[in-house]
Protein backbone atom coordinates (compact mmCIF):
# COMPACT_ATOMS: atom_id res chain seq x y z
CA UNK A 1 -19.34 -38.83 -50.76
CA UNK A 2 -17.38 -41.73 -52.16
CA UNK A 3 -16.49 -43.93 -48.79
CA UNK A 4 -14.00 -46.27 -48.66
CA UNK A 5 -12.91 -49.37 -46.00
CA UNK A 6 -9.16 -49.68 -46.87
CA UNK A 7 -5.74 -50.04 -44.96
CA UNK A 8 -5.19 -47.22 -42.93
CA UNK A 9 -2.30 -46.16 -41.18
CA UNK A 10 -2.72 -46.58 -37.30
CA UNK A 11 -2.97 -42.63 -35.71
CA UNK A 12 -0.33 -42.34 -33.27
CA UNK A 13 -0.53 -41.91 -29.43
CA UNK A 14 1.06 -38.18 -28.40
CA UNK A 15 -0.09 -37.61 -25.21
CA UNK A 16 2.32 -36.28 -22.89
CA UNK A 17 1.42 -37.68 -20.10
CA UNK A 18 1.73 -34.53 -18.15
CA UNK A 19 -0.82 -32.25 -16.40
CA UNK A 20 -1.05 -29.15 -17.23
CA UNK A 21 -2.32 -26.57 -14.34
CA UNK A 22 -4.39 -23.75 -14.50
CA UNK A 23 -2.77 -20.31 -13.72
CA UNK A 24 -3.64 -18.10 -11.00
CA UNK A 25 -4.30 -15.37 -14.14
CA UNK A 26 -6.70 -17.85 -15.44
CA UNK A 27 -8.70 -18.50 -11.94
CA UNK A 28 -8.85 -14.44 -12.09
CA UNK A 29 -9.77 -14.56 -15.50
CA UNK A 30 -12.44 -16.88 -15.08
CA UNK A 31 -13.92 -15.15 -11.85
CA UNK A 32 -14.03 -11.72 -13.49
CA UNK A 33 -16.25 -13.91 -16.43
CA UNK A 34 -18.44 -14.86 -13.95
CA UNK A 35 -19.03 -11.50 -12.03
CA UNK A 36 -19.41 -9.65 -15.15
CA UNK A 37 -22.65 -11.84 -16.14
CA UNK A 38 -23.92 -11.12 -12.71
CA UNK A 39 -23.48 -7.32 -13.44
CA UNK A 40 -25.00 -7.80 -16.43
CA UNK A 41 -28.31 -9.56 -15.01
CA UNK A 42 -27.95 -8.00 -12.03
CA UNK A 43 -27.68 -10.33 -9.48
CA UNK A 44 -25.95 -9.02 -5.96
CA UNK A 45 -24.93 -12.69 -5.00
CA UNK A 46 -24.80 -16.52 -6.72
CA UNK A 47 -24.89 -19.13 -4.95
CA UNK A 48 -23.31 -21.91 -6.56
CA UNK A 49 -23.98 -25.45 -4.98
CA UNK A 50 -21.38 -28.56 -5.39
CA UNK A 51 -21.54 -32.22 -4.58
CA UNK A 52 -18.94 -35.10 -6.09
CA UNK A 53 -21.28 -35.64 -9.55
CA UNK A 54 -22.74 -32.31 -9.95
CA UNK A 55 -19.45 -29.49 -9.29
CA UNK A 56 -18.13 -28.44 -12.25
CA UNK A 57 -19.65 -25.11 -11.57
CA UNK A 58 -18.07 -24.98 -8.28
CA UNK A 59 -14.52 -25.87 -9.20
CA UNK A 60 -14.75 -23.86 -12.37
CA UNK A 61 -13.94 -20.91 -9.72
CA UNK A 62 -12.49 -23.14 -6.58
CA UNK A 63 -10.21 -25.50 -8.57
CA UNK A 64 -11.62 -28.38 -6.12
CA UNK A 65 -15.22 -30.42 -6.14
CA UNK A 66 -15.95 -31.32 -2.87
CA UNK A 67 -15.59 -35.41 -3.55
CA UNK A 68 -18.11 -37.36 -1.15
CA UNK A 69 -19.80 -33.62 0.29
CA UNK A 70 -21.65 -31.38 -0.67
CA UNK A 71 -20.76 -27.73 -0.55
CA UNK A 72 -21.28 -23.33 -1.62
CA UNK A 73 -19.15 -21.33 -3.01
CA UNK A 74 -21.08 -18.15 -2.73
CA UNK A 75 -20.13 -14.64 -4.68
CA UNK A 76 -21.26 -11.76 -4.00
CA UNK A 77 -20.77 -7.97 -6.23
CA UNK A 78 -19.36 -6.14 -2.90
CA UNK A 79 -16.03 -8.35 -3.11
CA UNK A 80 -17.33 -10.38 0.13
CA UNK A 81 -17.48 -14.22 -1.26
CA UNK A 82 -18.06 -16.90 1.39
CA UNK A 83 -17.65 -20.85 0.89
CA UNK A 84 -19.64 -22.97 3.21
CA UNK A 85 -17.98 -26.77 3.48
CA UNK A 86 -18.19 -30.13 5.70
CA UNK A 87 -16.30 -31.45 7.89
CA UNK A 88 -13.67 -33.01 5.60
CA UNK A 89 -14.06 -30.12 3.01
CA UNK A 90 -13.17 -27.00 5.40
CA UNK A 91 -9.22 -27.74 5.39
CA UNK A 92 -9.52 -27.30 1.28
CA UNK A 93 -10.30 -23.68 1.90
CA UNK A 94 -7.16 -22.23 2.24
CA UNK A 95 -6.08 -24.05 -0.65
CA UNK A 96 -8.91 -22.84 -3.12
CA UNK A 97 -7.97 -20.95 -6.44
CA UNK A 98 -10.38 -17.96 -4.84
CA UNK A 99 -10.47 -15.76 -1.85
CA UNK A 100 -13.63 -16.97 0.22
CA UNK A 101 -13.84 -16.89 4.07
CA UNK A 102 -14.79 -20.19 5.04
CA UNK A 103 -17.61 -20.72 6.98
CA UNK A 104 -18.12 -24.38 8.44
CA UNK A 105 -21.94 -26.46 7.86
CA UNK A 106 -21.41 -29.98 9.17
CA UNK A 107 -24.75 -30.58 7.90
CA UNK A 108 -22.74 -30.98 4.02
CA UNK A 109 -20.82 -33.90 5.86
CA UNK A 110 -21.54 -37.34 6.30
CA UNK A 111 -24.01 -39.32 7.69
CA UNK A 112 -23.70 -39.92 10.74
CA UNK A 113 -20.73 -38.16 11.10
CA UNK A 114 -20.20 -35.20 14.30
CA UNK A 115 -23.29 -32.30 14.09
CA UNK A 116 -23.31 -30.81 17.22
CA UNK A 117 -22.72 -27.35 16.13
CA UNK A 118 -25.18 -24.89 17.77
CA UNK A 119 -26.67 -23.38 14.24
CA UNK A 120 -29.17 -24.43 12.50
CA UNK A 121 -28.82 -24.19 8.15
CA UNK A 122 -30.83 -21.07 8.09
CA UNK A 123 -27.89 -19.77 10.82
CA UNK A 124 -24.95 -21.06 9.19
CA UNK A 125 -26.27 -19.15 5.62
CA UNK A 126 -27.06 -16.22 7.19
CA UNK A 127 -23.39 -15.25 7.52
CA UNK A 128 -22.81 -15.06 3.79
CA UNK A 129 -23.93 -11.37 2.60
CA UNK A 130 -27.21 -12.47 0.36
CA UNK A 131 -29.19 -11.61 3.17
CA UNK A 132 -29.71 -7.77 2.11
CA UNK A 133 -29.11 -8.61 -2.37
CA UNK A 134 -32.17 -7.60 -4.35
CA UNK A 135 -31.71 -10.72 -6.51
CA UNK A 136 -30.11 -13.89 -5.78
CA UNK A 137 -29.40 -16.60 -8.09
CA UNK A 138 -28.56 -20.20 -7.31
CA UNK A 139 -26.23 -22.20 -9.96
CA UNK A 140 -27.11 -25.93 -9.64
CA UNK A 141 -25.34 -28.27 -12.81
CA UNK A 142 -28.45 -27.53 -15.25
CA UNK A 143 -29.61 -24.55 -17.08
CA UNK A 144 -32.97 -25.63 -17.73
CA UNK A 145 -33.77 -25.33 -21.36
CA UNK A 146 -38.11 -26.27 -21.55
CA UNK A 147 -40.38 -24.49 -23.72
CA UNK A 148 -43.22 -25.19 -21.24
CA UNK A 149 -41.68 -24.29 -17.75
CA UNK A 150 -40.29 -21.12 -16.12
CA UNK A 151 -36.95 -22.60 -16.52
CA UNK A 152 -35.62 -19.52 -14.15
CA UNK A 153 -37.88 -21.18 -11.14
CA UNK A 154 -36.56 -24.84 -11.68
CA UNK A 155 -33.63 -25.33 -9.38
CA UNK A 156 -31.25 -28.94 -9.39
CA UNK A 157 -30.04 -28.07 -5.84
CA UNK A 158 -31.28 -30.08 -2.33
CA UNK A 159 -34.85 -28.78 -0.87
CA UNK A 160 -33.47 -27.91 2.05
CA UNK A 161 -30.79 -25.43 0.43
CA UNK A 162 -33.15 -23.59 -1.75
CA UNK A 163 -35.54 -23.98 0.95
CA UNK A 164 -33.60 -22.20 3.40
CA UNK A 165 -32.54 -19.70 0.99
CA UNK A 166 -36.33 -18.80 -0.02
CA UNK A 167 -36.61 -18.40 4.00
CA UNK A 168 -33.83 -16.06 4.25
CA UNK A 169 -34.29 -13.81 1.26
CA UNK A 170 -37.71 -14.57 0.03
CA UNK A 171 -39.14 -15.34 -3.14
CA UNK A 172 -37.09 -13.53 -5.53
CA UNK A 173 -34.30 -15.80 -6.57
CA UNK A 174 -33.56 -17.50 -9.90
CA UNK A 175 -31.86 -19.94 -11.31
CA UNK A 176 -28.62 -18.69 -12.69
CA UNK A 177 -26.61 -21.55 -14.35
CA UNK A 178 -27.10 -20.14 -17.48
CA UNK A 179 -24.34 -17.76 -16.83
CA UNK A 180 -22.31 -20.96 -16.52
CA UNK A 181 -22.56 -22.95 -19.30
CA UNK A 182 -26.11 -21.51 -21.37
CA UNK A 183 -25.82 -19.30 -24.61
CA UNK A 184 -22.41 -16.89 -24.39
CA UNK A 185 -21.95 -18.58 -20.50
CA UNK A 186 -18.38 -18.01 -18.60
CA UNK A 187 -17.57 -21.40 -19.23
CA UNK A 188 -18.31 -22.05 -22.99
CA UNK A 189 -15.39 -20.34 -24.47
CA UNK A 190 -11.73 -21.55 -23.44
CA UNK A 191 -8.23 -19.61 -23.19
CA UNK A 192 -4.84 -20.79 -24.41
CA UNK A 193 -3.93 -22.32 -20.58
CA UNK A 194 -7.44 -23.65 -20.78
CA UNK A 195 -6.97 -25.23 -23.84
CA UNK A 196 -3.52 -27.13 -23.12
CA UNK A 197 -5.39 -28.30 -19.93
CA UNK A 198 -8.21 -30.31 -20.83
CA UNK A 199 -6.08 -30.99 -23.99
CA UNK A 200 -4.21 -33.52 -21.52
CA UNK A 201 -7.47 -35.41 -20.58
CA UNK A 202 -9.00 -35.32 -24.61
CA UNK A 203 -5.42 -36.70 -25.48
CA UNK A 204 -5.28 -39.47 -22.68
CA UNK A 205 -8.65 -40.73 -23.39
CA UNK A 206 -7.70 -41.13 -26.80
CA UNK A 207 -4.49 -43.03 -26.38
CA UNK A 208 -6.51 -45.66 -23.94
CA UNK A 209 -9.41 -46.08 -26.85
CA UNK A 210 -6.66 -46.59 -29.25
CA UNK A 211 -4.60 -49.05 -26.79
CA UNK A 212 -7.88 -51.11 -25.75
CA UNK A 213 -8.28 -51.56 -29.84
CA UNK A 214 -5.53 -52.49 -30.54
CA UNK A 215 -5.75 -54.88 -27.51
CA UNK A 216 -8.94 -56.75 -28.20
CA UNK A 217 -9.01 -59.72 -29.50
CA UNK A 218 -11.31 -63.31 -28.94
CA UNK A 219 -11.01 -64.26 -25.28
CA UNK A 220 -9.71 -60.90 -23.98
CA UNK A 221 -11.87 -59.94 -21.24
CA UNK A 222 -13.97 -56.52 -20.54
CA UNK A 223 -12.19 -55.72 -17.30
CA UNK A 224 -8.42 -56.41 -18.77
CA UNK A 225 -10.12 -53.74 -21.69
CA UNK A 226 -11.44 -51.47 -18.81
CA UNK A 227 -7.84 -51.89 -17.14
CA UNK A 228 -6.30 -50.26 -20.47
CA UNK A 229 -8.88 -47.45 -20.22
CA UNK A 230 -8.42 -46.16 -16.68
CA UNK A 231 -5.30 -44.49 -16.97
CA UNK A 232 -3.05 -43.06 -14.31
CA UNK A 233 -5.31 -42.31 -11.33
CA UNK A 234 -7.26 -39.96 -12.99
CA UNK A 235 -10.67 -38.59 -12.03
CA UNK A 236 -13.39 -40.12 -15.27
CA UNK A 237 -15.56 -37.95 -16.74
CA UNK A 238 -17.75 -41.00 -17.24
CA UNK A 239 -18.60 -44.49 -16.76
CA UNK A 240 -15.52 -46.49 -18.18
CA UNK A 241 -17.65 -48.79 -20.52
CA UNK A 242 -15.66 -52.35 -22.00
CA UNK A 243 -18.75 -54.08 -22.38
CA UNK A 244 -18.81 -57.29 -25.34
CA UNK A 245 -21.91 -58.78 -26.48
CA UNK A 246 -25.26 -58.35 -25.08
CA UNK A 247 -25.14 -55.36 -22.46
CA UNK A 248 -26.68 -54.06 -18.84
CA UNK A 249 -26.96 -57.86 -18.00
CA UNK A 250 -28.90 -57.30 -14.23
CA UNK A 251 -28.82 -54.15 -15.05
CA UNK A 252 -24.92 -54.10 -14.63
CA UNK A 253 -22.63 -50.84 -16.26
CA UNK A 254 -19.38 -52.11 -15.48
CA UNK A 255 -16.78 -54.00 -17.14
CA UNK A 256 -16.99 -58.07 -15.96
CA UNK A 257 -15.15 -61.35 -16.61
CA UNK A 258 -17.07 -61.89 -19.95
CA UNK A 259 -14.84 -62.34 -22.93
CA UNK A 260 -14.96 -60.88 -26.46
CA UNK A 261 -16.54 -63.62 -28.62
CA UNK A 262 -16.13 -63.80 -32.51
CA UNK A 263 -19.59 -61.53 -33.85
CA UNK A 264 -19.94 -59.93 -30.53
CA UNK A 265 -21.05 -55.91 -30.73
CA UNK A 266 -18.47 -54.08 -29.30
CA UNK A 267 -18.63 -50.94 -26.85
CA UNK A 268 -15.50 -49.21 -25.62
CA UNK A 269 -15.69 -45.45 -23.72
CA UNK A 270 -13.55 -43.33 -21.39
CA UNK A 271 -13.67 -39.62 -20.41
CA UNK A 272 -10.98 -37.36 -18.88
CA UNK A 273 -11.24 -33.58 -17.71
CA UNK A 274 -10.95 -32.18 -21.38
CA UNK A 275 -11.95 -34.92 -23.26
CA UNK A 276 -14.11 -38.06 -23.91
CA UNK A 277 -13.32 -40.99 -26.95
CA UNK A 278 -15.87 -43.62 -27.79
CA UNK A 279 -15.81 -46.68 -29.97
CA UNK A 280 -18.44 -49.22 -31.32
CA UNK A 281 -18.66 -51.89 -33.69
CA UNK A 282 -18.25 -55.89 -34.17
CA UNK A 283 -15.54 -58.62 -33.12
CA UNK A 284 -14.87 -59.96 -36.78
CA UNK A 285 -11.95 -59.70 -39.45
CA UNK A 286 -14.35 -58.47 -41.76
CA UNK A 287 -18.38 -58.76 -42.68
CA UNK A 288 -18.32 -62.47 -43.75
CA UNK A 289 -18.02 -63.18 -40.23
CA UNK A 290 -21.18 -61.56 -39.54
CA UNK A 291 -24.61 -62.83 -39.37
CA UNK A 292 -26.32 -62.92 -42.84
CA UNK A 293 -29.00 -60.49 -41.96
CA UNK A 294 -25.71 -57.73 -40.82
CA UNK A 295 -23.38 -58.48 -43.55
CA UNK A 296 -24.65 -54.89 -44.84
CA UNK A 297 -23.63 -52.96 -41.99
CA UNK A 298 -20.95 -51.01 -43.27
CA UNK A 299 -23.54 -49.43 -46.08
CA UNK A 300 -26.77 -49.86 -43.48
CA UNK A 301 -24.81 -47.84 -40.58
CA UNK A 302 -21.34 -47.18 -40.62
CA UNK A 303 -21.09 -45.33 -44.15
CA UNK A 304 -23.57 -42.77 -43.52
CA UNK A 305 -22.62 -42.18 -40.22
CA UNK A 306 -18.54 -41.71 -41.32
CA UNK A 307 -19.79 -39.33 -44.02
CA UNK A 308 -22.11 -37.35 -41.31
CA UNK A 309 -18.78 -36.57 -39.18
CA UNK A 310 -16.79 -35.89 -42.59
CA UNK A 311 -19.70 -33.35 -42.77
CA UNK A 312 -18.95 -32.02 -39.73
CA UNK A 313 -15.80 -31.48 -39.69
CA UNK A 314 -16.10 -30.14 -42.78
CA UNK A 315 -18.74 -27.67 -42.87
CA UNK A 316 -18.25 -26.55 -39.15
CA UNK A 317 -16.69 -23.10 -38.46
CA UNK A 318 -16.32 -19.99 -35.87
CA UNK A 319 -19.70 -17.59 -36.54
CA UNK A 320 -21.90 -20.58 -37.44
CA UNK A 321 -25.48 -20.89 -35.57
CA UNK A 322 -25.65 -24.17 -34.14
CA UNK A 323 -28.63 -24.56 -35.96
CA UNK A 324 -26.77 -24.85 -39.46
CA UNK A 325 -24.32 -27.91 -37.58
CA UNK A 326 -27.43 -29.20 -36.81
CA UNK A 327 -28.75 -29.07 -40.39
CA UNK A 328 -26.00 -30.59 -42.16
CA UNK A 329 -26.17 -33.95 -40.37
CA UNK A 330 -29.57 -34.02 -40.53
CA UNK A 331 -29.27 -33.96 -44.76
CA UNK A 332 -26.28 -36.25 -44.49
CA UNK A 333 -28.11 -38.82 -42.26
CA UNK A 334 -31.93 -38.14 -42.00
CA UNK A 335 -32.75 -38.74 -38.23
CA UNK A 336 -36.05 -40.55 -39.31
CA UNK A 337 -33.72 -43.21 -40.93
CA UNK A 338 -30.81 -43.54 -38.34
CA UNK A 339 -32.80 -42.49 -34.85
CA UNK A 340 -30.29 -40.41 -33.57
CA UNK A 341 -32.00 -38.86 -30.44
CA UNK A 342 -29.57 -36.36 -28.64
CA UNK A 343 -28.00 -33.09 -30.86
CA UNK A 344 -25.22 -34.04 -32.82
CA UNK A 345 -22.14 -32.42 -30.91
CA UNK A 346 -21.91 -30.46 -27.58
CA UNK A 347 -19.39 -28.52 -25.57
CA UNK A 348 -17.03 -30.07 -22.83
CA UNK A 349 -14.71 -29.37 -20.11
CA UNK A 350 -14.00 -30.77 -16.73
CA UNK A 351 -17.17 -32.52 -17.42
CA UNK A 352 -17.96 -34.66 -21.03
CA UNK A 353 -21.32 -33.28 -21.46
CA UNK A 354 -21.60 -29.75 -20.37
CA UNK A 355 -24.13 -28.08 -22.67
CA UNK A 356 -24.88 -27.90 -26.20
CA UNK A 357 -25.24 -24.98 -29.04
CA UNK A 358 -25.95 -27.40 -31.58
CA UNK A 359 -29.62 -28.54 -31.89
CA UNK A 360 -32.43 -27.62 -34.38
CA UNK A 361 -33.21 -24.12 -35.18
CA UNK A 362 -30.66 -22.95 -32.93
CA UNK A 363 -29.59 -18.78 -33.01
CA UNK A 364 -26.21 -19.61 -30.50
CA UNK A 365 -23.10 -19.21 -32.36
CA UNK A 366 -19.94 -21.76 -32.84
CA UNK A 367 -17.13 -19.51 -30.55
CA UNK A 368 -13.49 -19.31 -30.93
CA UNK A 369 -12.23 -20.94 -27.66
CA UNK A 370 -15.28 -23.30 -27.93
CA UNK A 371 -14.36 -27.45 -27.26
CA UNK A 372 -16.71 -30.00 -28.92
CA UNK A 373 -17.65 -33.48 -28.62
CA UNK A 374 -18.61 -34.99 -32.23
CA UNK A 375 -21.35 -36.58 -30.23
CA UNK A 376 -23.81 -37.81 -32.91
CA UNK A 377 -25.16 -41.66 -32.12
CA UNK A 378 -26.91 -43.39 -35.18
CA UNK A 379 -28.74 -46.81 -34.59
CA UNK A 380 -30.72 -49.34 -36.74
CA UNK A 381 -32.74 -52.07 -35.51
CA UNK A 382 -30.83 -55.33 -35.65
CA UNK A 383 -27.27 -53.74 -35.84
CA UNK A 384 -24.55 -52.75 -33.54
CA UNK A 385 -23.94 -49.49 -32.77
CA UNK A 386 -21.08 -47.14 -34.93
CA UNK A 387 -19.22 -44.68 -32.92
CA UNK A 388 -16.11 -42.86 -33.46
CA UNK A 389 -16.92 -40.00 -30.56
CA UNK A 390 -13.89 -37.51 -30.03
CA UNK A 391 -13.21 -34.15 -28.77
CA UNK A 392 -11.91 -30.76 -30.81
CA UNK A 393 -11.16 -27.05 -30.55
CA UNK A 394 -13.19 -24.35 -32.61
CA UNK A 395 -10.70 -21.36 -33.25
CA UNK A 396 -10.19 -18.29 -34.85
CA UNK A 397 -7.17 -17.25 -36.78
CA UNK A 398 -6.68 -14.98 -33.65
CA UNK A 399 -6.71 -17.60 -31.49
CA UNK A 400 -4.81 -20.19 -33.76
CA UNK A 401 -1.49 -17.18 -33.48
CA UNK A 402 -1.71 -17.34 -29.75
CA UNK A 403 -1.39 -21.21 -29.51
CA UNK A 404 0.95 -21.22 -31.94
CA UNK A 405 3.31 -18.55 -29.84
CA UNK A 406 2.57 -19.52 -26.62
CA UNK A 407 2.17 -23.29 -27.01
CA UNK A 408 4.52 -24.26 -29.87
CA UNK A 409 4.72 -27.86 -28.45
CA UNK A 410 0.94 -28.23 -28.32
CA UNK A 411 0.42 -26.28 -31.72
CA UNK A 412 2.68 -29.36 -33.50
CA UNK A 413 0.95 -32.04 -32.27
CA UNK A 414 -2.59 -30.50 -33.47
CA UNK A 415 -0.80 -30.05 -36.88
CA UNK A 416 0.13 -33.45 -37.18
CA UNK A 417 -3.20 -34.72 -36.29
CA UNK A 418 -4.62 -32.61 -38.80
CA UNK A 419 -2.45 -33.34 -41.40
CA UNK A 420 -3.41 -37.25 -40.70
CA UNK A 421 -7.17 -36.43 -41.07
CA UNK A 422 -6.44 -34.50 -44.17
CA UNK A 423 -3.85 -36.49 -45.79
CA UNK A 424 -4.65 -40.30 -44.75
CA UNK A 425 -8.46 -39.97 -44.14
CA UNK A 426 -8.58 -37.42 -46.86
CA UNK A 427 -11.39 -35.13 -44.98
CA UNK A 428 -11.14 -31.69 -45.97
CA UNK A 429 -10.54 -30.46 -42.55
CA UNK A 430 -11.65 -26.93 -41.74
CA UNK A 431 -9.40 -24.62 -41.05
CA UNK A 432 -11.04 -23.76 -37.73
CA UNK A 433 -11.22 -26.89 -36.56
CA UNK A 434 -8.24 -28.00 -34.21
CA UNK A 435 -7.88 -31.82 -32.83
CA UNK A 436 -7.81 -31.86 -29.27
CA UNK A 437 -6.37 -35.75 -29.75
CA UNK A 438 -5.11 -38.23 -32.50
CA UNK A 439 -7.40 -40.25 -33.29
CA UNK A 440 -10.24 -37.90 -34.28
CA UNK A 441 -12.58 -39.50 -37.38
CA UNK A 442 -10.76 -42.63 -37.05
CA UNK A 443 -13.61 -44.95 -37.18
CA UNK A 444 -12.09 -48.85 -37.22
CA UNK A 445 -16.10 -50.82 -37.22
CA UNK A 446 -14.70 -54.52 -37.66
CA UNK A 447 -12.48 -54.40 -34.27
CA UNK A 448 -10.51 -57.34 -35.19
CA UNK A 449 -8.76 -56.33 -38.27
CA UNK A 450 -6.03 -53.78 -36.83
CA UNK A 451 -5.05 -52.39 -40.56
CA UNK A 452 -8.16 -51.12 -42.05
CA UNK A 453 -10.37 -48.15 -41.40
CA UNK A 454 -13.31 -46.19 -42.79
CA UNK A 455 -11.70 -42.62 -45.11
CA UNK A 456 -12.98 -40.70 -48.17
CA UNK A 457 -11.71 -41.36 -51.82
């Protein structure tokens, strides 16, 4: 690949600001996903745990996480499902996207906060209908993937939880995540609702990278960056990093007074339900601003790492084994060479990392419906970092029709993303790739010229 670091036109912000909710036929779609898996295992009842960081399971079915408590949502094949909640969780009950009667365990709540109800846990989960199921399975946030563990016997979920459950039922219960979010898992593959929902978050996250860009300059500061970020109230997906110069200072993650300084490395995230957009590179107009020993960066780092998501966007298509994704950035940029640890690209959702298909030698296909992170994180000793991390769609010709007829307005603006990718980066996009957000492959590594930007010849 011929690489080139030219003017570029800007990509445009188009999100539209607006939420978009899930439909009570999704909810019903996505429960009857989940109980045909546990037909298909046969499990009689999952119990599916929630707390504020790890409840994307959970609100998958609910539509809620449980913010500062923990809670169950627990479904069982007879019809009977049951959600067990705190004390400032049980009024969310009648408002859940699913019928569950709510059954109340201040023991989710607070410290310190009222207990002095007359059950103890074992009690309180006896009243959910896994007492008499053959097989149980518990759904933490992990489906445990080790070559050297029963990976159906590790369980992310508080002692005293599967603790109590072991007491109740016994001995025979499994971790069941992988019906979640593991290989052909309820949550992996996306319908057209789903789709124009998280397509708000991808979108936002986008604008705010491109805005805090476009924005930085010598003597801005990380937290005015990290102001330009956080957008609208809305829940991140991550850490909001704006960080300038040498990072985790005291061990600090978070945005400070510190100002952008000519030749500073550069580091700019921010995730939304849907959707996460990551930048890296250096504070100069160009590499004669640089330190002697980086003046090569663009060749050391940044041109093999545009060409590996060229690759990818590329290559990548609906039927593939993850495996073969996997393949082609390894031949593009050797990991040996550029140290990339973690598997280049996984799935999202309401979270930004919710499980991956893509990693070496791996048999699980690329699905319609599926939405990707172009995660892949090259490094060299002595350089900044290179990152131009953003989210897409995998789909079909079947599914392409349905967006097209049932969201025309969402359908243009993925056109006219793709048609900048194709047309001004010049990356022959594939057809089954769909941009969830405008500023996919735009990869801008000296942060203080505004105009020019790594495309192919």
């Amino acid at each position: 690949m011929k690489i080139q670091y030219e003017n570029v036109k800007l990509p445009e912000c188009d999100c539209t600001n607006i939420p978009v909710q899930l439909t009570d036929e999704t909810m019903k779609e996505r429960l009857n996903k989940v109980l045909d898996r546990m037909n298909c295992e046969n499990f009689d009842s999952l119990v599916i745990y929630a707390d504020l960081e790890h409840g994307n399971n959970f609100e998958y079915l609910t539509g809620f996480l449980p913010r500062f408590e923990e809670a169950l949502l627990i479904l069982n094949t007879n019809g009977n499902h049951y959600m067990v909640l705190g004390n400032e969780n049980l009024n969310k009950a009648s408002k859940a996207r699913i019928k569950a009667t709510p059954i109340h365990c201040p023991y989710f709540s607070l410290p310190n906060q009222p207990m002095d109800v007359k059950k103890g846990v074992k009690d309180i989960l006896s009243q959910c209908g896994f007492d008499k199921a053959n097989k149980v399975g518990i759904v933490g946030w992990k489906n445990f993937t080790s070559n050297y563990e029963d990976n159906s016997q590790l369980f992310d979920v508080p002692y005293y939880i599967v603790d109590t459950i072991r007491d109740i039922f016994g001995y025979n219960i499994y971790n069941a995540t992988r019906l979640f979010i593991g290989d052909n898992g309820a949550r992996c593959t996306n319908n057209v609702n789903e789709i124009v929902h998280y397509e708000f978050g991808a979108a936002l996250a986008s604008d705010c990278i491109l805005k805090a860009m476009n924005h930085l300059d010598v003597g801005v500061s990380e937290m005015e960056l990290g102001d330009i970020l956080n957008a609208y109230g809305q829940k991140n997906s991550v850490v909001t990093i704006a960080a300038s110069g040498p990072r985790f200072i005291k061990a600090n993650i978070y945005p400070t007074n510190n100002t952008v300084k000519l030749k500073d490395p550069i580091s700019l995230s921010i995730g939304y339900k849907g959707g996460f957009s990551s930048r890296a590179g250096y504070a100069v107009h160009d590499s004669s601003e640089l330190d002697e020993s980086v003046q090569d960066y663009l060749d050391a780092l940044v041109k093999p790492y545009f060409a590996s998501v060229a690759v990818w966007l590329e290559k990548i298509h609906c039927g593939m084994p993850g495996g073969e994704v996997y393949d082609l950035v390894e031949a593009t940029m050797p990991k040996a060479e550029y140290n990339w640890s973690l598997c280049p690209g996984h799935l999202t959702a309401d979270e930004e990392w919710m499980s991956s298909n893509i990693y070496e030698n791996s048999q699980e296909l690329v699905q319609s419906g599926m939405l990707y992170q172009i995660d892949i994180i090259p490094s060299k000793a002595g350089y900044a970092g290179t990152s131009a991390e953003s989210s897409v769609l995998l789909a079909d010709e079947t599914l392409r029709k349905q967006i097209e007829q049932e969201e025309p307005e969402l359908w243009s603006r993925i056109q006219k993303r793709r048609e900048y990718i194709i047309h001004e980066l010049n990356i022959p996009l594939n057809d089954d790739v769909l941009p969830m957000c405008s500023t996919v492959a735009y990869l801008r590594p000296f942060l203080l010229n505004k105009d020019k930007a790594m495309k192919l010849q």
